[in-house]
C-alpha atoms as a PDB file:
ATOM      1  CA  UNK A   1     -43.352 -70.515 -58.575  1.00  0.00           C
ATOM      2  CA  UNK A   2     -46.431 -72.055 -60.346  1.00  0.00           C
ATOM      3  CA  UNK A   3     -44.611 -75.474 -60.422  1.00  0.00           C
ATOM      4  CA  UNK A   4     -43.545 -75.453 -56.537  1.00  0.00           C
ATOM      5  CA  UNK A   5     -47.029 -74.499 -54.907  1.00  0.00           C
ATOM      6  CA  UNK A   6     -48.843 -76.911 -57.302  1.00  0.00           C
ATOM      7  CA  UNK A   7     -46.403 -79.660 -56.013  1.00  0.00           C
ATOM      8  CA  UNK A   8     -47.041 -78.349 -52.594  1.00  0.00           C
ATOM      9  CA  UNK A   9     -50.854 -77.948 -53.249  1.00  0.00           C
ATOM     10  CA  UNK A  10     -51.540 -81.446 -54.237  1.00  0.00           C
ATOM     11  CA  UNK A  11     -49.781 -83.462 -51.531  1.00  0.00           C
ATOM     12  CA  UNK A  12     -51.682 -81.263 -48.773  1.00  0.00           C
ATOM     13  CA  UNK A  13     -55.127 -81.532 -50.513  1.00  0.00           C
ATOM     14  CA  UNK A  14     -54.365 -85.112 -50.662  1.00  0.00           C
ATOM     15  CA  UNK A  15     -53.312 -85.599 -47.215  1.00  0.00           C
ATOM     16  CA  UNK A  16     -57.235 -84.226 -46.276  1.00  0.00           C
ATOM     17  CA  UNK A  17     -58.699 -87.059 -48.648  1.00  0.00           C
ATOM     18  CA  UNK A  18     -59.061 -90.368 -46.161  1.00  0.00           C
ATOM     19  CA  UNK A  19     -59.798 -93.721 -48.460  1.00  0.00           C
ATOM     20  CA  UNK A  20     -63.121 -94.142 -47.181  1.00  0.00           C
ATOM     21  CA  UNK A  21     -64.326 -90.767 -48.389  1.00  0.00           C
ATOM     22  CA  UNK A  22     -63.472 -92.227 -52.030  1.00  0.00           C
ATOM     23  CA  UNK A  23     -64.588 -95.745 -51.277  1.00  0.00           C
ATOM     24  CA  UNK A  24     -60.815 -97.336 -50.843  1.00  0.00           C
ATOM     25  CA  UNK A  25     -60.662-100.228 -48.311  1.00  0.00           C
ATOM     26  CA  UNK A  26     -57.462 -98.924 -45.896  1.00  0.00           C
ATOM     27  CA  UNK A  27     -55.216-101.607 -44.527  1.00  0.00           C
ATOM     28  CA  UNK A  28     -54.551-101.755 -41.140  1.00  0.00           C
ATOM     29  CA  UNK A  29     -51.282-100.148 -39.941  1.00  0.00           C
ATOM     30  CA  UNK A  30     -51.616 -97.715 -42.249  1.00  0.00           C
ATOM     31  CA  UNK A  31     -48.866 -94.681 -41.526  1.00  0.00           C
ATOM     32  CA  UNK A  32     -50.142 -92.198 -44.010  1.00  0.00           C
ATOM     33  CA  UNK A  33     -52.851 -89.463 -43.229  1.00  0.00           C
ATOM     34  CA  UNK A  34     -55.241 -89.539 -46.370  1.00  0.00           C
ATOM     35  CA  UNK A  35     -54.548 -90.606 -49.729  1.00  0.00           C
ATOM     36  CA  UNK A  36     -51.230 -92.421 -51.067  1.00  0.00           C
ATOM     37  CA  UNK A  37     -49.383 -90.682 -54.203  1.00  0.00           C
ATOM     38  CA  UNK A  38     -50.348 -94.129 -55.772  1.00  0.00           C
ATOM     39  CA  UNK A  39     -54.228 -93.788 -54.737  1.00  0.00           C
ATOM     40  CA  UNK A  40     -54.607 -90.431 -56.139  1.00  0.00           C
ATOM     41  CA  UNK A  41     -52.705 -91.850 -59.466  1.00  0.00           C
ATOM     42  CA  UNK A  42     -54.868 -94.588 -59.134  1.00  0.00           C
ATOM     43  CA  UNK A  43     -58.342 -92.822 -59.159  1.00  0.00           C
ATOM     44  CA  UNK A  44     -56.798 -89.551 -61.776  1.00  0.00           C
ATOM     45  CA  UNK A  45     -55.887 -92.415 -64.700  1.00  0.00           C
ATOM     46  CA  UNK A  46     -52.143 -91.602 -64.663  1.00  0.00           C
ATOM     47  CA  UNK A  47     -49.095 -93.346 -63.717  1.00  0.00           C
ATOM     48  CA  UNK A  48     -47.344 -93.270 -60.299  1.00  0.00           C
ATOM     49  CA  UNK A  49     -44.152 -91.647 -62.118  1.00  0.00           C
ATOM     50  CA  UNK A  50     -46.261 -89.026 -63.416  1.00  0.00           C
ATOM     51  CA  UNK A  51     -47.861 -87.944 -60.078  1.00  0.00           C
ATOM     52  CA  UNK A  52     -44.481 -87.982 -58.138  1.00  0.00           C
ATOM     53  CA  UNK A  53     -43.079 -85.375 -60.939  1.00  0.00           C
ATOM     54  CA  UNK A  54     -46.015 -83.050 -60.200  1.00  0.00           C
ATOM     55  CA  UNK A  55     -45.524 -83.427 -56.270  1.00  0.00           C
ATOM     56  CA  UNK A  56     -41.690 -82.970 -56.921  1.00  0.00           C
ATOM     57  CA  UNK A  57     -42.176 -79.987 -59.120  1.00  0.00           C
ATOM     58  CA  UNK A  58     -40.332 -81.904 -62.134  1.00  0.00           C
ATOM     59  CA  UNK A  59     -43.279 -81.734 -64.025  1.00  0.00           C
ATOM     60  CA  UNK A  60     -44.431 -78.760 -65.377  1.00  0.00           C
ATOM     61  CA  UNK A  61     -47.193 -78.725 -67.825  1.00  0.00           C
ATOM     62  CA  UNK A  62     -50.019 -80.907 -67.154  1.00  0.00           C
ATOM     63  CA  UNK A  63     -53.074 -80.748 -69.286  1.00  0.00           C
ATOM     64  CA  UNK A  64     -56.411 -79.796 -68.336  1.00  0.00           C
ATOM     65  CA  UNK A  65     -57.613 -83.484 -68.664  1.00  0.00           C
ATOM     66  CA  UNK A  66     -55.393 -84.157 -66.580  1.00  0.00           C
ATOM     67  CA  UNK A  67     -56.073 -81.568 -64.143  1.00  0.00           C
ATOM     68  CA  UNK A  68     -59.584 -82.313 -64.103  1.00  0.00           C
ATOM     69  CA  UNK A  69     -58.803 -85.534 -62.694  1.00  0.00           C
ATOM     70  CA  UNK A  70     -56.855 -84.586 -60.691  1.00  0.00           C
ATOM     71  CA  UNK A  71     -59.593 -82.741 -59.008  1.00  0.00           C
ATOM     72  CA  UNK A  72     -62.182 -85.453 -58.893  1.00  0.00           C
ATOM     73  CA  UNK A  73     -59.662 -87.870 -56.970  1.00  0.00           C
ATOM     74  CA  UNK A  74     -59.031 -85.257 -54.560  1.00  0.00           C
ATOM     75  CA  UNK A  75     -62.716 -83.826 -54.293  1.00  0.00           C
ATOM     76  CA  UNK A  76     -61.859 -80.414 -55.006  1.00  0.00           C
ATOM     77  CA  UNK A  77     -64.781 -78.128 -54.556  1.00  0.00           C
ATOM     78  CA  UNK A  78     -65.205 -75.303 -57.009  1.00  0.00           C
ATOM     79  CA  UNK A  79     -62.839 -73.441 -55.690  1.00  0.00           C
ATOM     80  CA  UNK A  80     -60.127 -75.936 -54.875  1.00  0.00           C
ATOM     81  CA  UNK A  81     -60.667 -76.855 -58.529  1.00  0.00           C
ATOM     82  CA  UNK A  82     -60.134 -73.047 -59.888  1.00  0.00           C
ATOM     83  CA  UNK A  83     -56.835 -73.020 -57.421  1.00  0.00           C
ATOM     84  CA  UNK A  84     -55.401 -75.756 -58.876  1.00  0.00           C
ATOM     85  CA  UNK A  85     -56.088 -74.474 -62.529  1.00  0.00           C
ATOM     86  CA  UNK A  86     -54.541 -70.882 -61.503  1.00  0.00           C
ATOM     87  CA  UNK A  87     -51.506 -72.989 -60.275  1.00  0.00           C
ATOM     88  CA  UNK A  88     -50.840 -75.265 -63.212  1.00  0.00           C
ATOM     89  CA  UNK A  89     -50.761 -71.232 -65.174  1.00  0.00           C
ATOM     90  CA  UNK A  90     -53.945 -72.097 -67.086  1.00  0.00           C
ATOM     91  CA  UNK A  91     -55.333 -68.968 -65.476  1.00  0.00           C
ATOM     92  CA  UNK A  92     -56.473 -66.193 -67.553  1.00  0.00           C
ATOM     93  CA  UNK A  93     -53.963 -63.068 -67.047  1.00  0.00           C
ATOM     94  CA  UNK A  94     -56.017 -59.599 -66.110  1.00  0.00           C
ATOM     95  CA  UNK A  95     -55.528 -57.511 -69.050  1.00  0.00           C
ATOM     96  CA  UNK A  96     -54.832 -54.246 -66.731  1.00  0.00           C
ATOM     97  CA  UNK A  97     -53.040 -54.071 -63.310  1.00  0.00           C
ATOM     98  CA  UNK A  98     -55.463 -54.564 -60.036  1.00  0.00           C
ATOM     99  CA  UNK A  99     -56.662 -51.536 -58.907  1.00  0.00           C
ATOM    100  CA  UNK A 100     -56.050 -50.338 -55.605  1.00  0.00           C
ATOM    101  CA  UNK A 101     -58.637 -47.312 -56.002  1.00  0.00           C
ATOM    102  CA  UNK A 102     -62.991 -47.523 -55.817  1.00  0.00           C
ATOM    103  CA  UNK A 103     -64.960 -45.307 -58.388  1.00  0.00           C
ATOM    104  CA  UNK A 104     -66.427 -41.880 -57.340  1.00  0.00           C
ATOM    105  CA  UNK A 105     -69.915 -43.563 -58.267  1.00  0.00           C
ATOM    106  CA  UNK A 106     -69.327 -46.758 -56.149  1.00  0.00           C
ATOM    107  CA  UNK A 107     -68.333 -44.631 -53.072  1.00  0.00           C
ATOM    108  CA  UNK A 108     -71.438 -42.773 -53.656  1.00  0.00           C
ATOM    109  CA  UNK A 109     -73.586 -46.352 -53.827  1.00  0.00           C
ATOM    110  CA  UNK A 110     -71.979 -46.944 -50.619  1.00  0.00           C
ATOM    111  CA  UNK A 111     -72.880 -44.092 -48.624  1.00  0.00           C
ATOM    112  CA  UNK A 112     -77.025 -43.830 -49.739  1.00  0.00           C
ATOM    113  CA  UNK A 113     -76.820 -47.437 -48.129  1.00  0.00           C
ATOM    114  CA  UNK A 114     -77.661 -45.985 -44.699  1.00  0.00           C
ATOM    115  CA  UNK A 115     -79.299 -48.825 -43.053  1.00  0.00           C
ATOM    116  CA  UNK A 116     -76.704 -51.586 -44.265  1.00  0.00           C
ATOM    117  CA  UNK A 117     -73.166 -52.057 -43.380  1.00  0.00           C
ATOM    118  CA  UNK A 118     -71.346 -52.083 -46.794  1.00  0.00           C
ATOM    119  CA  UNK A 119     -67.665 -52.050 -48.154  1.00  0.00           C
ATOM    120  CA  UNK A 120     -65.401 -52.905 -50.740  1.00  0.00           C
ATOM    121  CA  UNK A 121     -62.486 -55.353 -50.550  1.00  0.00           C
ATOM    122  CA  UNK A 122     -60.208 -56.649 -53.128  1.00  0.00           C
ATOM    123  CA  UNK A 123     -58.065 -60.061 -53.183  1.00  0.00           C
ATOM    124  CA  UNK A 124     -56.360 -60.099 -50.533  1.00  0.00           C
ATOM    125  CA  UNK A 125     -59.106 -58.742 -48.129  1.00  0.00           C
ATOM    126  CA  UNK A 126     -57.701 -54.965 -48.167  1.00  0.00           C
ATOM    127  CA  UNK A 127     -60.739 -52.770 -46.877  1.00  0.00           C
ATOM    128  CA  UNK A 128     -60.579 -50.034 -49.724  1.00  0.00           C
ATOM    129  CA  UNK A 129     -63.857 -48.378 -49.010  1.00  0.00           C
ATOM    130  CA  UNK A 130     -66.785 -48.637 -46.430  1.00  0.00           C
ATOM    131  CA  UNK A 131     -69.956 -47.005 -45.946  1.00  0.00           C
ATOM    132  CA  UNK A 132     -70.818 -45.324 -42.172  1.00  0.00           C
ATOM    133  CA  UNK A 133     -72.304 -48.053 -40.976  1.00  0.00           C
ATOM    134  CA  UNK A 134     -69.992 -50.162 -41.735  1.00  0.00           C
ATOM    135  CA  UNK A 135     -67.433 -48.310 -40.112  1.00  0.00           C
ATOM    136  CA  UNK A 136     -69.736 -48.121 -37.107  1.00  0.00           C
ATOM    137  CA  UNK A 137     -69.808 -51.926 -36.825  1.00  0.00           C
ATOM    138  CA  UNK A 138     -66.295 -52.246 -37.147  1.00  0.00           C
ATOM    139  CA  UNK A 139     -65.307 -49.132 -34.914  1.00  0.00           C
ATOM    140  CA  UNK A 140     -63.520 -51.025 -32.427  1.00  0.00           C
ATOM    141  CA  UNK A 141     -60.305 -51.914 -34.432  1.00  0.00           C
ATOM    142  CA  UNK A 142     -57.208 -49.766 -34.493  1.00  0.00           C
ATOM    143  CA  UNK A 143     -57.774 -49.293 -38.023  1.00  0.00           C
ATOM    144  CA  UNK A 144     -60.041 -50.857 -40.587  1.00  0.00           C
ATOM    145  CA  UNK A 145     -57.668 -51.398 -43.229  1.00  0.00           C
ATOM    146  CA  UNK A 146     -57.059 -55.061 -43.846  1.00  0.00           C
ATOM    147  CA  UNK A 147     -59.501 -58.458 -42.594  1.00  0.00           C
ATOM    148  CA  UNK A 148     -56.427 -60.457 -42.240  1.00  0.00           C
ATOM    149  CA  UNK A 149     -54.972 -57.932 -39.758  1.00  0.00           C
ATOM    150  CA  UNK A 150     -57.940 -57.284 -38.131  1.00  0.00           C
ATOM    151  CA  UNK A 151     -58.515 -60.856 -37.508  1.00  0.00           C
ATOM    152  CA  UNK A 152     -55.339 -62.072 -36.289  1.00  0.00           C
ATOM    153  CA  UNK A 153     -53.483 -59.203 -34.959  1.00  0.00           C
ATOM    154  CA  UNK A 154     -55.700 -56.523 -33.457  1.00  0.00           C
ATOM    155  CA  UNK A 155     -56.680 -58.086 -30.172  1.00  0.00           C
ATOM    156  CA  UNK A 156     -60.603 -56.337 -30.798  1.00  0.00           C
ATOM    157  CA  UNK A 157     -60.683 -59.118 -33.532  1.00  0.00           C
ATOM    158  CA  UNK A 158     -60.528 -62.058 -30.802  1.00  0.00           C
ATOM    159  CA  UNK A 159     -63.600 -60.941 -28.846  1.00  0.00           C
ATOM    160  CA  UNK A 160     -65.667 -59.118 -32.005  1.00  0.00           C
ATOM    161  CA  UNK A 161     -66.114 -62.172 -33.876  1.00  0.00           C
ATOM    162  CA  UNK A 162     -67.861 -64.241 -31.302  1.00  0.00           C
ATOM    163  CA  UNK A 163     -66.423 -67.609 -33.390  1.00  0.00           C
ATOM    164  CA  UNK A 164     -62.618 -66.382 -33.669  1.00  0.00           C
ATOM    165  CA  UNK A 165     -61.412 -69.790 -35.592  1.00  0.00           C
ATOM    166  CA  UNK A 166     -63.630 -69.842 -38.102  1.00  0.00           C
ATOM    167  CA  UNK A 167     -63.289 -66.430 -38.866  1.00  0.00           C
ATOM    168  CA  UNK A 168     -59.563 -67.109 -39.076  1.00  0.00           C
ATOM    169  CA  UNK A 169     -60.157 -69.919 -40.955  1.00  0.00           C
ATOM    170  CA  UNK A 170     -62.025 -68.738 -43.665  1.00  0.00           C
ATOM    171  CA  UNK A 171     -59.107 -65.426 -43.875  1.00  0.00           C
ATOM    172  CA  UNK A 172     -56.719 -67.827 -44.716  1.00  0.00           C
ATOM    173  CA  UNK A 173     -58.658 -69.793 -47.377  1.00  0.00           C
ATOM    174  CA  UNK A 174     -59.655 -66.337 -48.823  1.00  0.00           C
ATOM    175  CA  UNK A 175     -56.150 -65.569 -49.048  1.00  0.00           C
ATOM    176  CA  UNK A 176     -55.247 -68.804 -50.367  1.00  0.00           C
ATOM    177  CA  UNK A 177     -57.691 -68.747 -53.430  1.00  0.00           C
ATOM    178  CA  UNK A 178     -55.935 -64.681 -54.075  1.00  0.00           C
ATOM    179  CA  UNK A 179     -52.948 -66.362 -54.347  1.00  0.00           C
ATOM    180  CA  UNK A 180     -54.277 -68.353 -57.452  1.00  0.00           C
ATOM    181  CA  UNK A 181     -54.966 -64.653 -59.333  1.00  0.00           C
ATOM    182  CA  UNK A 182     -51.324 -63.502 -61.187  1.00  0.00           C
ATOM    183  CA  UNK A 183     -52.760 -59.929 -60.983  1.00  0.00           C
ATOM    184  CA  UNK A 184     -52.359 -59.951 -57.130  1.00  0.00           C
ATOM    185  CA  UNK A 185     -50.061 -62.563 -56.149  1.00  0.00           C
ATOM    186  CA  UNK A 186     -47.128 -59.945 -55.885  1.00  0.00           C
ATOM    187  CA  UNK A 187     -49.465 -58.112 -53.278  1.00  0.00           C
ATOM    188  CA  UNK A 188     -50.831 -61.224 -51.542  1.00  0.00           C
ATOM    189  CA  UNK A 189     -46.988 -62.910 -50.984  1.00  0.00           C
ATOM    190  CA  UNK A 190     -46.193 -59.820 -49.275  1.00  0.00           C
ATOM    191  CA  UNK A 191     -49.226 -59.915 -46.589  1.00  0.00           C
ATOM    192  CA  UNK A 192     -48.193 -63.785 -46.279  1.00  0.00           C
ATOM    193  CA  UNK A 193     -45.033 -63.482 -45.284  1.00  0.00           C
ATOM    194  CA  UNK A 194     -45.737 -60.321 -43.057  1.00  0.00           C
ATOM    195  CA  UNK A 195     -48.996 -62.550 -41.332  1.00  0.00           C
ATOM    196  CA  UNK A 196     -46.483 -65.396 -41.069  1.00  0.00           C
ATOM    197  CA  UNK A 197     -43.977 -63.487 -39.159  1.00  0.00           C
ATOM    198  CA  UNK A 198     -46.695 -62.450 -36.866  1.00  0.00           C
ATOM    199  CA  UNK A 199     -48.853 -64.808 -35.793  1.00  0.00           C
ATOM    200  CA  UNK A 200     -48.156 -68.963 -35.144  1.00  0.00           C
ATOM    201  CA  UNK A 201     -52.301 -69.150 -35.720  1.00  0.00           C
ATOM    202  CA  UNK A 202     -51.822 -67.903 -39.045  1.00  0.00           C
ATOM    203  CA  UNK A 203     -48.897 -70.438 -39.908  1.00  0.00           C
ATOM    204  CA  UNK A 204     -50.904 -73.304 -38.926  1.00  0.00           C
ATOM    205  CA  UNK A 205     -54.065 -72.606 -40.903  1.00  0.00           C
ATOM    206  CA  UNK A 206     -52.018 -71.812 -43.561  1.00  0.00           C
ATOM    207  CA  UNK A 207     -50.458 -75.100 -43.682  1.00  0.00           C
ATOM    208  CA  UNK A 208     -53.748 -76.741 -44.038  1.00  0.00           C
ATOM    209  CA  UNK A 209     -53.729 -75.218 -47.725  1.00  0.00           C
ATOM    210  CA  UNK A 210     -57.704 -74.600 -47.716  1.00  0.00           C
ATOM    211  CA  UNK A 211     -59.211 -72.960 -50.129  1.00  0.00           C
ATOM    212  CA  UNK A 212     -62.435 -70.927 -50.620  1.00  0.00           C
ATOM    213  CA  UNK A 213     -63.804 -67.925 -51.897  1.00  0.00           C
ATOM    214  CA  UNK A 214     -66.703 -65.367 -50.161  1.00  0.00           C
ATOM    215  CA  UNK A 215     -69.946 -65.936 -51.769  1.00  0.00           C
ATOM    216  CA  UNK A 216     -72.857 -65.578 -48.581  1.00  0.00           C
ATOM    217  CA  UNK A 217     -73.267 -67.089 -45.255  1.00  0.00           C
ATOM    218  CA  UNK A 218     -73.947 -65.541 -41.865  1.00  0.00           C
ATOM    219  CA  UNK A 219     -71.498 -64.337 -38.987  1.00  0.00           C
ATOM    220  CA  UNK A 220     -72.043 -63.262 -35.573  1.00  0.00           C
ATOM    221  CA  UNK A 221     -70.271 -60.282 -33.754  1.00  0.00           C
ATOM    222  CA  UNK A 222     -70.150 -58.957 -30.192  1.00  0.00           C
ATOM    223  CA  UNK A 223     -69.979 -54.791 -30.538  1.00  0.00           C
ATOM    224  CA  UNK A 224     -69.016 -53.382 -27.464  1.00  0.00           C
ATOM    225  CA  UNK A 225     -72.440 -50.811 -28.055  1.00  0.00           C
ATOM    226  CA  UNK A 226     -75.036 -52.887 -29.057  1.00  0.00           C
ATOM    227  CA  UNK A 227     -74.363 -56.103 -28.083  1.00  0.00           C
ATOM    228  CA  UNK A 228     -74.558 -59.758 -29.905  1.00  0.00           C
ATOM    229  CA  UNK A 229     -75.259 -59.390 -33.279  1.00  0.00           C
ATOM    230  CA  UNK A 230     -76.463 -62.302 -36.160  1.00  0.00           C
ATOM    231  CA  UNK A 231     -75.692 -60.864 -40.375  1.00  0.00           C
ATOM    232  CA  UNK A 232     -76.203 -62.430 -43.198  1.00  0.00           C
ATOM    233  CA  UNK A 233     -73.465 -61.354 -45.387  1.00  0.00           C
ATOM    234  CA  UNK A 234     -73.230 -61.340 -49.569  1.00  0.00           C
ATOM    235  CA  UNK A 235     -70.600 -61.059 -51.795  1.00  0.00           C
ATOM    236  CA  UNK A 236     -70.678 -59.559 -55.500  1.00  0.00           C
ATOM    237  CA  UNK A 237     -67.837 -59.013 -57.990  1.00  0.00           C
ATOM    238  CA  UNK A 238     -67.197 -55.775 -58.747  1.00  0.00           C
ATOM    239  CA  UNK A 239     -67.782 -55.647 -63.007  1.00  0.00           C
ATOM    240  CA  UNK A 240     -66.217 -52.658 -63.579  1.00  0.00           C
ATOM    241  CA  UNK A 241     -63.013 -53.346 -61.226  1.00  0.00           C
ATOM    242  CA  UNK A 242     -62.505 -57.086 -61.830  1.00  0.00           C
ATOM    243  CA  UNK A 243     -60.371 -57.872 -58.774  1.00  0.00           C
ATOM    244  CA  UNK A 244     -62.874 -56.317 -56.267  1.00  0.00           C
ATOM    245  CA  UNK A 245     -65.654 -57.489 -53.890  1.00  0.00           C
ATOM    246  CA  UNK A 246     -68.821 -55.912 -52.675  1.00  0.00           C
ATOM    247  CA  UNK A 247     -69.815 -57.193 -49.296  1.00  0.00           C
ATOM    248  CA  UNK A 248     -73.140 -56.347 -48.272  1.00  0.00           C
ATOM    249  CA  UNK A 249     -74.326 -57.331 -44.670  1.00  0.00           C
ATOM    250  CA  UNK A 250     -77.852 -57.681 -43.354  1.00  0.00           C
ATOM    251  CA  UNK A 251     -80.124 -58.575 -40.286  1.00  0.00           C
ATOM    252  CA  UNK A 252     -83.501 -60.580 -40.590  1.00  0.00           C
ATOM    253  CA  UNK A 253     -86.507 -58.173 -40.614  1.00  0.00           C
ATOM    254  CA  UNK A 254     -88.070 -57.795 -37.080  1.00  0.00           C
ATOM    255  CA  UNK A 255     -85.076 -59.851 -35.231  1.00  0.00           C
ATOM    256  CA  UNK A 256     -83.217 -58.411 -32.434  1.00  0.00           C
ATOM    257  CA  UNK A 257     -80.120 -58.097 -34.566  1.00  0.00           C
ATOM    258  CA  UNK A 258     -81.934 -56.028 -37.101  1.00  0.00           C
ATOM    259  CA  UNK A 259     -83.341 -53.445 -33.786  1.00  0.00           C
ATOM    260  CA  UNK A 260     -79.342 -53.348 -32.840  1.00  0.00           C
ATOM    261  CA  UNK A 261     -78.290 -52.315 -36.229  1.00  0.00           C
ATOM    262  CA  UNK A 262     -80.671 -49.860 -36.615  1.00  0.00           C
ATOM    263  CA  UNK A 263     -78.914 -48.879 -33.252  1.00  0.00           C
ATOM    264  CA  UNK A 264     -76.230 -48.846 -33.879  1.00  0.00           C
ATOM    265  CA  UNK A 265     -76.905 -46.519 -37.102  1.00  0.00           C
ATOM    266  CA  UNK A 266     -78.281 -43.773 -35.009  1.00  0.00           C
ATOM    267  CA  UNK A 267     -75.644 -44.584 -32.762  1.00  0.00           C
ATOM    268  CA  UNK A 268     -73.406 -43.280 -35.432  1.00  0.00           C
ATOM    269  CA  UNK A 269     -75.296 -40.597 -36.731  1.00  0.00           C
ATOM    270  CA  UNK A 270     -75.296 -38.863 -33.478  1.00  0.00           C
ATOM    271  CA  UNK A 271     -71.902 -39.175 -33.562  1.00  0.00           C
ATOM    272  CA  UNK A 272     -70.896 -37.726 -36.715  1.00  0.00           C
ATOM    273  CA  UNK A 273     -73.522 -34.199 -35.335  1.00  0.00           C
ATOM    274  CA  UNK A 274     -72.039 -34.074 -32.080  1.00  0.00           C
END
């Protein structure tokens, strides 16, 4: 496996490179989009030979050094970078199986949160726990089980997330960097080939082999109860169950998207009494 989707890996992050970007003069009439096998051997310090073995999945083992740079002649981000480590099997191996269940004390964290949406997802974006306002703000889905699904299939996704691509987008990257972990890339396949099945949108943006992990950044949503909504959204690793993901959301104080939210929480809680 490791030695087919680093092949595959390499030639599309290279095909994303254009010369310019890594101060290479392009000829004119030049057929290839982004970098040349011989261009990326060229700025890594190895020979053509050994590049086209990688690509080709005849090679098997390459070193860190030369994985490193690898990465600089590509300009692999952080992430990219870890990818391409997790690909080449110089990964760490989880010592325990990922777990698919949250901790008693988590759930509890969760639910005293009662003015922030909050939930907990692991690799490969499976929703294993959310707080009530949390499930107020996503209420509109069929279920709230999985952010891939949500996104691409339920047709609530297309007209929640008020920009639908990049939400999509940054799914697939998500997904992308899980497939790097060998603790979840049993689980991860599975949702790949089910998403690829389902939805030509999907298969395209997976293609594009992007990579990144969530860290913070802020999203907009349309709720059908409270309106247009702007949060600020950040992401901690979850200590005690290494393969899992807090994500905490948040309106600026005083803005109109912090009024709606506290809407929408009493919203909920009248609800839950009636």
């Amino acid at each position: 496996m490791a030695s087919t989707e680093l092949g595959t890996f390499l030639k599309a992050r290279r095909g994303h490179v254009q010369p310019s970007d890594v101060g290479i003069t392009a000829q004119s009439g030049r057929r290839v989009s982004g970098l040349r096998r011989e261009e990326v051997a060229m700025l890594a310090g190895v020979s053509v030979d050994y590049y086209t073995r990688l690509e080709q999945g005849r090679e098997r083992n390459p070193s860190p050094a030369v994985l490193n740079a690898l990465a600089g002649a590509l300009a692999l981000d952080t992430d990219l970078r870890e990818h391409l480590f997790r690909l080449a099997g110089l990964a760490p191996t989880p010592p325990t199986p990922v777990r698919k269940t949250v901790d008693d004390s988590l759930r509890e964290l969760l639910s005293s949160w009662s003015h922030t949406p909050a939930l907990i997802i692991d690799r490969r974006l499976d929703v294993l726990a959310y707080n009530e306002l949390a499930g107020a703000l996503y209420s509109g889905f069929e279920r709230i089980d999985n952010l891939v699904r949500m996104t691409f299939l339920d047709p609530f996704g297309r007209r929640f997330f008020t920009d639908w691509e990049r939400a999509t987008t940054s799914c697939v990257a998500n997904l992308r960097l899980a497939l790097g972990h060998t603790g979840s890339v049993d689980d991860v396949r599975a949702l790949v080939l089910e998403m690829h099945d389902a939805s030509a949108e999907f298969r395209e943006l997976w293609n594009r082999h992007d990579v990144r992990g969530k860290t913070h950044e802020a999203k907009e949503f349309r709720h059908p109860a409270v309106g247009d909504l702007v949060l600020e959204y950040n992401a901690f690793d979850v200590r005690s169950a290494p393969a899992h993901q807090l994500i905490v959301y948040r309106a600026s104080a005083g803005s109109p998207s912090d009024d709606k939210l506290r809407l929408l929480g009493s919203l909920a809680a009248t609800t839950d009494r009636s």
